[in-house]
Protein backbone atom coordinates (compact mmCIF):
# COMPACT_ATOMS: atom_id res chain seq x y z
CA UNK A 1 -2.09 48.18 -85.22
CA UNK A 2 1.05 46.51 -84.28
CA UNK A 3 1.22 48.95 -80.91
CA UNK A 4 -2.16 48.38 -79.98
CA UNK A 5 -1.38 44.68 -79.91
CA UNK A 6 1.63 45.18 -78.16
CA UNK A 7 0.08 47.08 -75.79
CA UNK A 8 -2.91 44.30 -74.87
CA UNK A 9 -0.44 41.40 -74.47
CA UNK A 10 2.20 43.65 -71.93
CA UNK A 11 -1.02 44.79 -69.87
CA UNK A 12 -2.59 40.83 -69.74
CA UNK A 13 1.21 39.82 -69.22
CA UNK A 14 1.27 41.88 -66.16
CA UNK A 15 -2.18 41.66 -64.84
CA UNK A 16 -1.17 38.03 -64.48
CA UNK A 17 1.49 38.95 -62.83
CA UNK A 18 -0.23 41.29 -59.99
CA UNK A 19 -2.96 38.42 -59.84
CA UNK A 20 -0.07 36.06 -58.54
CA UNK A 21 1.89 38.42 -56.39
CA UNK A 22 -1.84 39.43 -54.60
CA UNK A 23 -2.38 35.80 -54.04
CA UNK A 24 1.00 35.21 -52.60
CA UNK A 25 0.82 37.83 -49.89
CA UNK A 26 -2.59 36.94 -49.06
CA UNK A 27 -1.22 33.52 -48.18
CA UNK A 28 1.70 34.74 -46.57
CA UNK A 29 -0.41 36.60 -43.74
CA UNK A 30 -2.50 33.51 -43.34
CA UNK A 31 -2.18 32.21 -39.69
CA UNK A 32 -1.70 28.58 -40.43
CA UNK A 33 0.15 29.76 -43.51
CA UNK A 34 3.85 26.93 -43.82
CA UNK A 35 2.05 24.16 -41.72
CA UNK A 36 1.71 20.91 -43.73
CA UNK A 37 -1.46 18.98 -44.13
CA UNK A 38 -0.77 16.72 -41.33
CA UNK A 39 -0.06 19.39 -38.16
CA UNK A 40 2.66 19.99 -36.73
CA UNK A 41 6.32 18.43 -37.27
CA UNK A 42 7.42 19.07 -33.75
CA UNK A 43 4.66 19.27 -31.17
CA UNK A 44 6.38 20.87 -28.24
CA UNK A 45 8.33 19.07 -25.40
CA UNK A 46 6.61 17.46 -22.07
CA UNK A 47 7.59 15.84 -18.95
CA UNK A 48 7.06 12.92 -17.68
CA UNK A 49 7.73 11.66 -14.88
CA UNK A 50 8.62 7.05 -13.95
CA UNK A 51 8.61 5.62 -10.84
CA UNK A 52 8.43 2.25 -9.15
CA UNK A 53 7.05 1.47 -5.69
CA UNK A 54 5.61 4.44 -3.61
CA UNK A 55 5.58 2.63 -0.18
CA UNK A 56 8.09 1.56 1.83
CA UNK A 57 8.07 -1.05 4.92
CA UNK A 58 10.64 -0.60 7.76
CA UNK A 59 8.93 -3.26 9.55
CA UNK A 60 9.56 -3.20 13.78
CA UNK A 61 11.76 -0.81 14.73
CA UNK A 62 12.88 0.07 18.37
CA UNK A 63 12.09 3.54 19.79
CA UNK A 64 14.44 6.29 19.03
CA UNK A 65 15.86 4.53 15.63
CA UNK A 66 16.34 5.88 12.66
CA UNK A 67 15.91 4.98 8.76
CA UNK A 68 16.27 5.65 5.39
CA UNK A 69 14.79 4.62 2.18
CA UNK A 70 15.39 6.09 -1.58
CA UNK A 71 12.72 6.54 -3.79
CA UNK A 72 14.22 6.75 -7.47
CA UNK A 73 12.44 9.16 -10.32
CA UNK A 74 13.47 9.08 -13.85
CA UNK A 75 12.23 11.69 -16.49
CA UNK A 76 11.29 9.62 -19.07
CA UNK A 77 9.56 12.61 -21.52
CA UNK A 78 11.13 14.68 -24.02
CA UNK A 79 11.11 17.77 -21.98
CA UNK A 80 12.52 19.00 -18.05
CA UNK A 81 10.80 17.72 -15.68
CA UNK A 82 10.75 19.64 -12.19
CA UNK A 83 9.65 18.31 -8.64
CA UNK A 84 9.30 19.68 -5.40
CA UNK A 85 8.58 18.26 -1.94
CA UNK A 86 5.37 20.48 -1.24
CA UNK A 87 4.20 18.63 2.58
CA UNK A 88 5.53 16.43 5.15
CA UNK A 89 2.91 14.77 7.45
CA UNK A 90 5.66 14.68 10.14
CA UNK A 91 8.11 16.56 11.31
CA UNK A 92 9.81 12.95 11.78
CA UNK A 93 9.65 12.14 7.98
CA UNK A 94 11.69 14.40 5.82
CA UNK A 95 12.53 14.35 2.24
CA UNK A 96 15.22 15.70 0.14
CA UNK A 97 16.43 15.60 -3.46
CA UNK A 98 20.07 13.83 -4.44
CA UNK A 99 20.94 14.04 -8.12
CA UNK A 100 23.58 11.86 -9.43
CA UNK A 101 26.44 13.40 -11.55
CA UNK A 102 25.76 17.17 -9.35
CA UNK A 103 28.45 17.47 -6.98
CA UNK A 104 26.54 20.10 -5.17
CA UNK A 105 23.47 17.49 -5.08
CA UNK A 106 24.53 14.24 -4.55
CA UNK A 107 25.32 14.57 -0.57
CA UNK A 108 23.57 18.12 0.55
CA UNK A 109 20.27 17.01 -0.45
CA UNK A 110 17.76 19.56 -2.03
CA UNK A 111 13.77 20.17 -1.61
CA UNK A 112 13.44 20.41 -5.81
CA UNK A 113 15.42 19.36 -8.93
CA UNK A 114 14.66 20.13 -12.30
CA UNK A 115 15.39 16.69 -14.66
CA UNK A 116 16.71 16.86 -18.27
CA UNK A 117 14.86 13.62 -20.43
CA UNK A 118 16.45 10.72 -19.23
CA UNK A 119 18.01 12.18 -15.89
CA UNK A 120 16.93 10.42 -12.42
CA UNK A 121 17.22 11.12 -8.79
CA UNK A 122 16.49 9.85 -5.75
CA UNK A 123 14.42 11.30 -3.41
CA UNK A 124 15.93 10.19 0.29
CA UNK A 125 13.20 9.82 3.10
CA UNK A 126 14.65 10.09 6.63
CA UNK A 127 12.54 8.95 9.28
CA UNK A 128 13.06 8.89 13.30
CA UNK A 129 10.93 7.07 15.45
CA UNK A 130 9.56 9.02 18.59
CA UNK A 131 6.18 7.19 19.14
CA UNK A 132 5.78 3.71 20.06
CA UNK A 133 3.25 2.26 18.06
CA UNK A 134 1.85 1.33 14.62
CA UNK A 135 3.09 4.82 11.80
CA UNK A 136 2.36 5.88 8.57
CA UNK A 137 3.43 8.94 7.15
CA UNK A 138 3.34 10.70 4.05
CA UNK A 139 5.49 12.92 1.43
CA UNK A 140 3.96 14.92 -1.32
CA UNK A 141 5.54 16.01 -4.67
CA UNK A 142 4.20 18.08 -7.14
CA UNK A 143 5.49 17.55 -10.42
CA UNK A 144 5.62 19.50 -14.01
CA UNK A 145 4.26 16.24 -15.28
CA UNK A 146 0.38 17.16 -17.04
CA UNK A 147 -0.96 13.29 -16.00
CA UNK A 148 0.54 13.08 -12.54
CA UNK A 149 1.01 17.01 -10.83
CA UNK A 150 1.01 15.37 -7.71
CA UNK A 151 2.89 12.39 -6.20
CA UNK A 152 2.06 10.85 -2.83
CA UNK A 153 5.09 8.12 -1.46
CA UNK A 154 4.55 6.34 1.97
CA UNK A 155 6.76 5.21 4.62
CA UNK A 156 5.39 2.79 7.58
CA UNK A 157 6.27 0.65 10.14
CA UNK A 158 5.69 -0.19 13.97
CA UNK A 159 7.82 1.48 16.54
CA UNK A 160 8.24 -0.97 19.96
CA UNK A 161 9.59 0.66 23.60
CA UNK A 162 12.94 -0.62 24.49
CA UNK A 163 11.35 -1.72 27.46
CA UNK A 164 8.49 -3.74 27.11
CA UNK A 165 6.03 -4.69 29.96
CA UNK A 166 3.69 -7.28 29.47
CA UNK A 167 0.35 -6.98 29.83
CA UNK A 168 0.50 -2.93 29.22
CA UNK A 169 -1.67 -2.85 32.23
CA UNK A 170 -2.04 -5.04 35.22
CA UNK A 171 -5.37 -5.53 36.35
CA UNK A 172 -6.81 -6.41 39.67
CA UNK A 173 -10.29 -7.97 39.77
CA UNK A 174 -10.73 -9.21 43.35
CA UNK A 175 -14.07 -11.07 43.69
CA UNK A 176 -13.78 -13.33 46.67
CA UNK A 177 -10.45 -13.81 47.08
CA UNK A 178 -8.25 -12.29 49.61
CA UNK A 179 -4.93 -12.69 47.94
CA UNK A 180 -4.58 -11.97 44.18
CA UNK A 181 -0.87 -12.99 41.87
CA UNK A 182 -0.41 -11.30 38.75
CA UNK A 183 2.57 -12.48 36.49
CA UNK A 184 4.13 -9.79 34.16
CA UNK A 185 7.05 -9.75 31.97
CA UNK A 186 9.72 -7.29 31.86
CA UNK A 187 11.78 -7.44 28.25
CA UNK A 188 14.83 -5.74 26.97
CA UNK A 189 15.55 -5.18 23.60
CA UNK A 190 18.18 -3.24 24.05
CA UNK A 191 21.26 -5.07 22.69
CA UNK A 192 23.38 -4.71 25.94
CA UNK A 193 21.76 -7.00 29.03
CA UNK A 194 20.34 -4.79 32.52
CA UNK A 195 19.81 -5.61 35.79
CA UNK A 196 16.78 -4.51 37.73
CA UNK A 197 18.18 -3.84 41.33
CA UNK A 198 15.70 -6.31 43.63
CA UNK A 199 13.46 -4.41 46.19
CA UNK A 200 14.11 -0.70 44.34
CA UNK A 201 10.69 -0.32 43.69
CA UNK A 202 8.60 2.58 44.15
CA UNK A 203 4.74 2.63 44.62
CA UNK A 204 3.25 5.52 43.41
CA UNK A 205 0.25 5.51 45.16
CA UNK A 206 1.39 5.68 48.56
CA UNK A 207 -2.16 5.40 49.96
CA UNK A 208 -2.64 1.90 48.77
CA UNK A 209 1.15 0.83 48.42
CA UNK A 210 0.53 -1.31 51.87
CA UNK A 211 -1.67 -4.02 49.72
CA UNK A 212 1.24 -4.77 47.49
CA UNK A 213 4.33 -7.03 47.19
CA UNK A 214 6.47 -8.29 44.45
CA UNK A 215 8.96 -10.47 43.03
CA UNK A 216 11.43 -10.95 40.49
CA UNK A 217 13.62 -13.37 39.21
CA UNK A 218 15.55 -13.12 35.77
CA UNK A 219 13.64 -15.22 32.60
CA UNK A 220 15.78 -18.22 31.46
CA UNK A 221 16.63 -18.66 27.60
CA UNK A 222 13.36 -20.85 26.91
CA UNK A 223 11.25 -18.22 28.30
CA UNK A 224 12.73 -15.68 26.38
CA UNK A 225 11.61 -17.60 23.03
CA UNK A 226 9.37 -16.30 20.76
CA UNK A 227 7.88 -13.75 22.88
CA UNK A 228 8.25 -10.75 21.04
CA UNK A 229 8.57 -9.54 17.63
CA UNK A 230 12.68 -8.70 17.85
CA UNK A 231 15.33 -10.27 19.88
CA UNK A 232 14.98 -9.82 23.61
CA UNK A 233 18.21 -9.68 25.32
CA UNK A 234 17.40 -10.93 28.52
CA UNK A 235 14.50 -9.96 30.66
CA UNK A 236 12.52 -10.51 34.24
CA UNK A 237 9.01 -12.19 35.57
CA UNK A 238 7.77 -9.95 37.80
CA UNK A 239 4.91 -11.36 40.15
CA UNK A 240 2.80 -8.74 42.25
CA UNK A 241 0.79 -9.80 45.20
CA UNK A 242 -2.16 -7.90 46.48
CA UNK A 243 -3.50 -8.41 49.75
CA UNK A 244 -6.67 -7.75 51.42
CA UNK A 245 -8.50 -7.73 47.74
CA UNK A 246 -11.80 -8.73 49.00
CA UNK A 247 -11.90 -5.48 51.06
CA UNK A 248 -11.42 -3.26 47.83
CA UNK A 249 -14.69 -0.95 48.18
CA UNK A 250 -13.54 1.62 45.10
CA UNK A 251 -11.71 1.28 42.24
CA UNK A 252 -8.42 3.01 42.39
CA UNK A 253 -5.30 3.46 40.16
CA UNK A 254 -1.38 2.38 41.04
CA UNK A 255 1.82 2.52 39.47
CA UNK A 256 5.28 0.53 39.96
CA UNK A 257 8.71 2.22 38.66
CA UNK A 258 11.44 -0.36 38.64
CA UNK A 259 15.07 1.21 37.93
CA UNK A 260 17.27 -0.66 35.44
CA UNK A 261 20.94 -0.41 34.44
CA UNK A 262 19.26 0.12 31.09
CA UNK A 263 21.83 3.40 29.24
CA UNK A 264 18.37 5.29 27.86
CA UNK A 265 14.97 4.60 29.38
CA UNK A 266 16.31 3.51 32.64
CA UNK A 267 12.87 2.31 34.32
CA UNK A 268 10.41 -0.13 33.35
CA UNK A 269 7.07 1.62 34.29
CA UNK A 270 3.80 -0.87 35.09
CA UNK A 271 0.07 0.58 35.80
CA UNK A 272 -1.99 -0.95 37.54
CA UNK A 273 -5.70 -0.56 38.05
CA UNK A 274 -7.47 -2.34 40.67
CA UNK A 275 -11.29 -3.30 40.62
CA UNK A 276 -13.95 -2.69 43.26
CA UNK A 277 -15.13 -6.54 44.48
CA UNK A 278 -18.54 -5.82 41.76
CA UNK A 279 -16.12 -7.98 39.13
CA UNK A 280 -16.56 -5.47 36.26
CA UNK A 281 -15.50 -2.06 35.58
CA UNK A 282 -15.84 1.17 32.67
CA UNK A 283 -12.79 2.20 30.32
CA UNK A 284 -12.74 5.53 28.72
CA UNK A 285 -11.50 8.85 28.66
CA UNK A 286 -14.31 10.08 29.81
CA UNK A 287 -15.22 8.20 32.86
CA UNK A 288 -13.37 8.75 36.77
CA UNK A 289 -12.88 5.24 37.80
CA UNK A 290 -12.40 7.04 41.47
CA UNK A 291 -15.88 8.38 41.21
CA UNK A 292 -17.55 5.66 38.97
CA UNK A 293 -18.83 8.53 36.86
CA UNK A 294 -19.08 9.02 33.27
CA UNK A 295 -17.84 12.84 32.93
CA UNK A 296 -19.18 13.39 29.65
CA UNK A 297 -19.00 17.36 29.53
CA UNK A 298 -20.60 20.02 27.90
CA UNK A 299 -22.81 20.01 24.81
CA UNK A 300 -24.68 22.64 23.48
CA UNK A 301 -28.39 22.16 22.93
CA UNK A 302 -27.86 22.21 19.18
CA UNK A 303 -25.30 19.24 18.89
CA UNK A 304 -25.03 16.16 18.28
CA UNK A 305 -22.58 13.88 20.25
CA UNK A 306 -21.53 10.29 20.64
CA UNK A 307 -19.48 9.25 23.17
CA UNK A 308 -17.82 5.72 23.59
CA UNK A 309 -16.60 3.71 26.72
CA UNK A 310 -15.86 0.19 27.54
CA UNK A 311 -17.56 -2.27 30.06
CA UNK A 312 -14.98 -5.10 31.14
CA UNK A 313 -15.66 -7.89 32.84
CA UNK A 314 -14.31 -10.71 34.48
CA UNK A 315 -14.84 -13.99 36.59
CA UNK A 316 -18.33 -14.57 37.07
CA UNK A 317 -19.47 -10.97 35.85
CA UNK A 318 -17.86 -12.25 31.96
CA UNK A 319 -20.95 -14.37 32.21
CA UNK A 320 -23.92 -11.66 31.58
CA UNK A 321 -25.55 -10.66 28.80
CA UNK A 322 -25.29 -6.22 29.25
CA UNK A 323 -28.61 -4.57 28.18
CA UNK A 324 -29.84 -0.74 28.23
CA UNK A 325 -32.78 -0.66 30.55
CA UNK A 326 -33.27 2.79 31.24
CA UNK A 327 -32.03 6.67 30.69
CA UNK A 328 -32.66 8.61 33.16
CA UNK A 329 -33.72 11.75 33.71
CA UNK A 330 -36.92 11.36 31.38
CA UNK A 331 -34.85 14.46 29.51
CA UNK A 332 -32.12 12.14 28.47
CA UNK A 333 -34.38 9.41 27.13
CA UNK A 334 -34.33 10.37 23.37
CA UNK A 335 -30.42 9.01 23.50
CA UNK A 336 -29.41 5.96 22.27
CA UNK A 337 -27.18 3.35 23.50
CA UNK A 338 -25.96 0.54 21.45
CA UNK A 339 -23.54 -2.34 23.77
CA UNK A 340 -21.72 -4.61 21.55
CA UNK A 341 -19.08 -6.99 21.82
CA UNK A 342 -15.68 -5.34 21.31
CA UNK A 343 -13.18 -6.77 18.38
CA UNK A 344 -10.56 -8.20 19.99
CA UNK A 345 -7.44 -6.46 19.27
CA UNK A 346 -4.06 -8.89 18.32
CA UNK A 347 -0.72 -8.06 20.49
CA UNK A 348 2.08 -7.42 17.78
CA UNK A 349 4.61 -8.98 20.70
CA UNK A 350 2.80 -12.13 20.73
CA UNK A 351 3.52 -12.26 24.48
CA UNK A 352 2.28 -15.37 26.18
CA UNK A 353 1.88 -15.96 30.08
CA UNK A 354 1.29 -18.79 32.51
CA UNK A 355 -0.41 -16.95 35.15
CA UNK A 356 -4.03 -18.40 35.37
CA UNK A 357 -6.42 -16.33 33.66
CA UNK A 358 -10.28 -16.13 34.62
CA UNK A 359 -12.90 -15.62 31.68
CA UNK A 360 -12.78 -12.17 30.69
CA UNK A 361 -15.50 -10.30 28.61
CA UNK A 362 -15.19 -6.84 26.67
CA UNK A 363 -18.39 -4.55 25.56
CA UNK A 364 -18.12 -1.39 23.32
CA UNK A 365 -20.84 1.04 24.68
CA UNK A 366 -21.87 3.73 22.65
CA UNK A 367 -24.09 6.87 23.71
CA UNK A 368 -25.68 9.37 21.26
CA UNK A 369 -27.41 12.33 22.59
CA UNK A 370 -29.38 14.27 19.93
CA UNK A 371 -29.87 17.79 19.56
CA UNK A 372 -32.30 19.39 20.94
CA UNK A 373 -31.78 18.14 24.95
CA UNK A 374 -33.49 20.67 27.39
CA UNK A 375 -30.35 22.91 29.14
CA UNK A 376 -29.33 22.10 32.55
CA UNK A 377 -27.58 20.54 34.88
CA UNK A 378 -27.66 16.21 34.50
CA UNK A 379 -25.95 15.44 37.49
CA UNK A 380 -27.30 13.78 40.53
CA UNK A 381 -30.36 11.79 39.06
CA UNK A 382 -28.68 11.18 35.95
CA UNK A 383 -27.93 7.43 34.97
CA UNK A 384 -27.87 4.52 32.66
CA UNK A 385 -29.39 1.19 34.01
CA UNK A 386 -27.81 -2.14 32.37
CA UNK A 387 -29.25 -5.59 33.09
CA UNK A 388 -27.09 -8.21 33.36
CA UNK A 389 -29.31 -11.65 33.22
CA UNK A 390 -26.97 -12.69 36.46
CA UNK A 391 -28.84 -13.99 39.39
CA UNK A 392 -26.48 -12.07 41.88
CA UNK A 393 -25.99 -8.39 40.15
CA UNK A 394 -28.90 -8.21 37.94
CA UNK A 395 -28.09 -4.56 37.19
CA UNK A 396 -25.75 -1.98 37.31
CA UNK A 397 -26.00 1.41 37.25
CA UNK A 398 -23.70 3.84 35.26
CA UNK A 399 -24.20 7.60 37.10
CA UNK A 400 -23.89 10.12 34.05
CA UNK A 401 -22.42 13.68 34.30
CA UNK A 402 -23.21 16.32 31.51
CA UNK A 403 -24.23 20.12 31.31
CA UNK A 404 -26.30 21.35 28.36
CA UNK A 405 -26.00 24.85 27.39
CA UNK A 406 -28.30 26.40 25.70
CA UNK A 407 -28.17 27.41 21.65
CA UNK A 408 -26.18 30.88 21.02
């Protein structure tokens, strides 16, 4: 009886015992099997990336300087952070990678780094001016960091021609007179002074250099003031005379080269365009101020198009009121043609002159030719009619130039 007892109690004894060791490995393959209640201890490491501004301002520059500026990332997240430059707008603007405490790194320059939490570097923009004018360009990083892969930093400024001529572009509008003075300033920003060698002027349209004389005579101190946005060194007026202005028939196009002492640009170059005696003229890439015609190409009969031009005026013309009268051909009258006044556009030199001025008048014109035009030829009957509201030119005429092809 005593065995048979014995033998009971050793088989519950280990029952209970294969119970627990079943339960154990059943755990023990379990995939979330060790992880406490509350999730992970130690979530893994990420990068993050901290920087302060992302444009940069190098304000008026001259042509042909050069600049740098530092942009300064820190990682600030618990894991490496890597950047690369992935696109330069310009092949002026380039970017490269110095890492403090890297010998190799902190003159060479690299195009990516790879940041340990806490480690910075600066990312060096060098920029070279080549255009006059306003820039903007831009560098793009991508980055390791989840909440910002990509990082866009700015550099801007306005680039100015050593030497400046003001206005950019003399114009002639004769009207009635037979002799016609323009005034225009010659500036140097270069640091060391020039001379412009009197009487060393060349006329580049020979045809029509006959009408033209000029002067110059060195600005004083007081005229110098204020009239650009750096320092001008010294500088010149330069007045040009044109004779026989009343007998001007067709608008036409000249160009005076002055040779300076100047070490790099060594010529101050000033266009001219002269107006027939009708007062007012057309701008635009388009239009042949030699033939008066607005080129405006070829357009497929399936496209739409807008083109834009300019209508200046001057004198007595800066007095009328410009309105679309007609299309013509009857083809061409499904277009439409907006005239506005144009925005007047501020001079960053803040030049000022003393030369009289008459009244002067700018309208944007804008033509939109919808699809569908009938091919052809628009060539010799092919014009837009403006009315003016003046008593003594109460229109003009615009002669139009275009070739429709038909649909592929």
């Amino acid at each position: 009886m005593q065995r048979i007892l014995l033998v009971i109690v050793l088989t519950a004894i280990l029952g209970g015992l294969a119970g627990v060791l079943t339960s154990w490995l059943v755990e023990s393959q379990h995939p979330y099997s060790g992880i406490p209640e509350g999730g992970l201890v130690d979530p893994l490491p990420t990068s993050k990336l901290e920087i302060g501004k992302t444009q940069f301002d190098f304000g008026t520059v001259l042509g042909g300087a050069q600049g740098t500026h530092q942009f300064t990332i820190t990682n600030i997240g618990d894991g490496p952070l890597q950047l690369e430059v992935a696109r330069e707008t310009c092949s002026c603007t380039v970017g490269k990678f110095l890492v403090e405490g890297k010998k190799d790194l902190e003159k060479e320059g690299v195009k990516d780094v790879r940041l340990k939490p806490g480690q910075h570097a600066n990312l060096v923009v060098e920029w070279s001016a080549r255009d006059t004018g306003a820039f903007r360009e831009t560098i793009v990083l991508a980055t390791s960091d989840p909440d910002r892969l990509q990082l866009q930093l700015q550099v801007s400024g306005t680039v100015l021609a050593p030497l400046v001529v003001q206005p950019p572009l003399v114009e002639f509008f004769p009207g009635d007179a037979k002799v016609v003075k323009k005034e225009v300033f010659l500036l140097n920003l270069w640091e060391e002074r020039l001379v412009v060698p009197p009487q060393k002027g060349v006329w580049a349209n020979e045809k029509e250099a006959a009408r033209f004389d000029y002067t110059l005579r060195p600005l004083t101190k007081e005229e110098l003031a204020g009239k650009a946005a750096l320092e001008v060194t010294n500088g010149y007026l330069l007045t040009i005379q044109m004779r026989e202005a009343d007998k001007v028939k067709q608008s036409f196009t000249q160009r005076l080269t002055l040779p300076t002492t100047a070490p790099k640009q060594r010529s101050f170059i000033v266009p001219i365009f002269c107006a027939s005696s009708q007062g007012h003229h057309f701008v635009g890439s388009e239009f042949n101020p030699l033939t008066g015609v607005w080129q405006l190409g070829k357009l497929n009969s399936e496209q739409t198009r807008t083109y834009s031009l300019q209508l200046l005026t001057r004198g007595a013309t800066a007095k009328a009121v410009p309105q679309v009268q007609t299309v013509q051909p009857k083809a061409l009258s499904g277009a439409t043609i907006t005239i506005t006044p144009a925005v007047e556009e501020v001079d960053p030199l803040r030049i000022t002159t003393t030369t009289s001025q008459p009244e002067t008048k700018t309208w944007d014109l804008r033509l939109t030719l919808p699809a569908g035009l009938e091919p052809g030829q628009y060539e010799a009957d092919a014009k837009i009619t403006i009315t003016t509201g003046l008593k003594a030119s109460p229109e003009w005429v615009l002669p139009l130039q275009l070739q429709v092809d038909p649909s592929p």
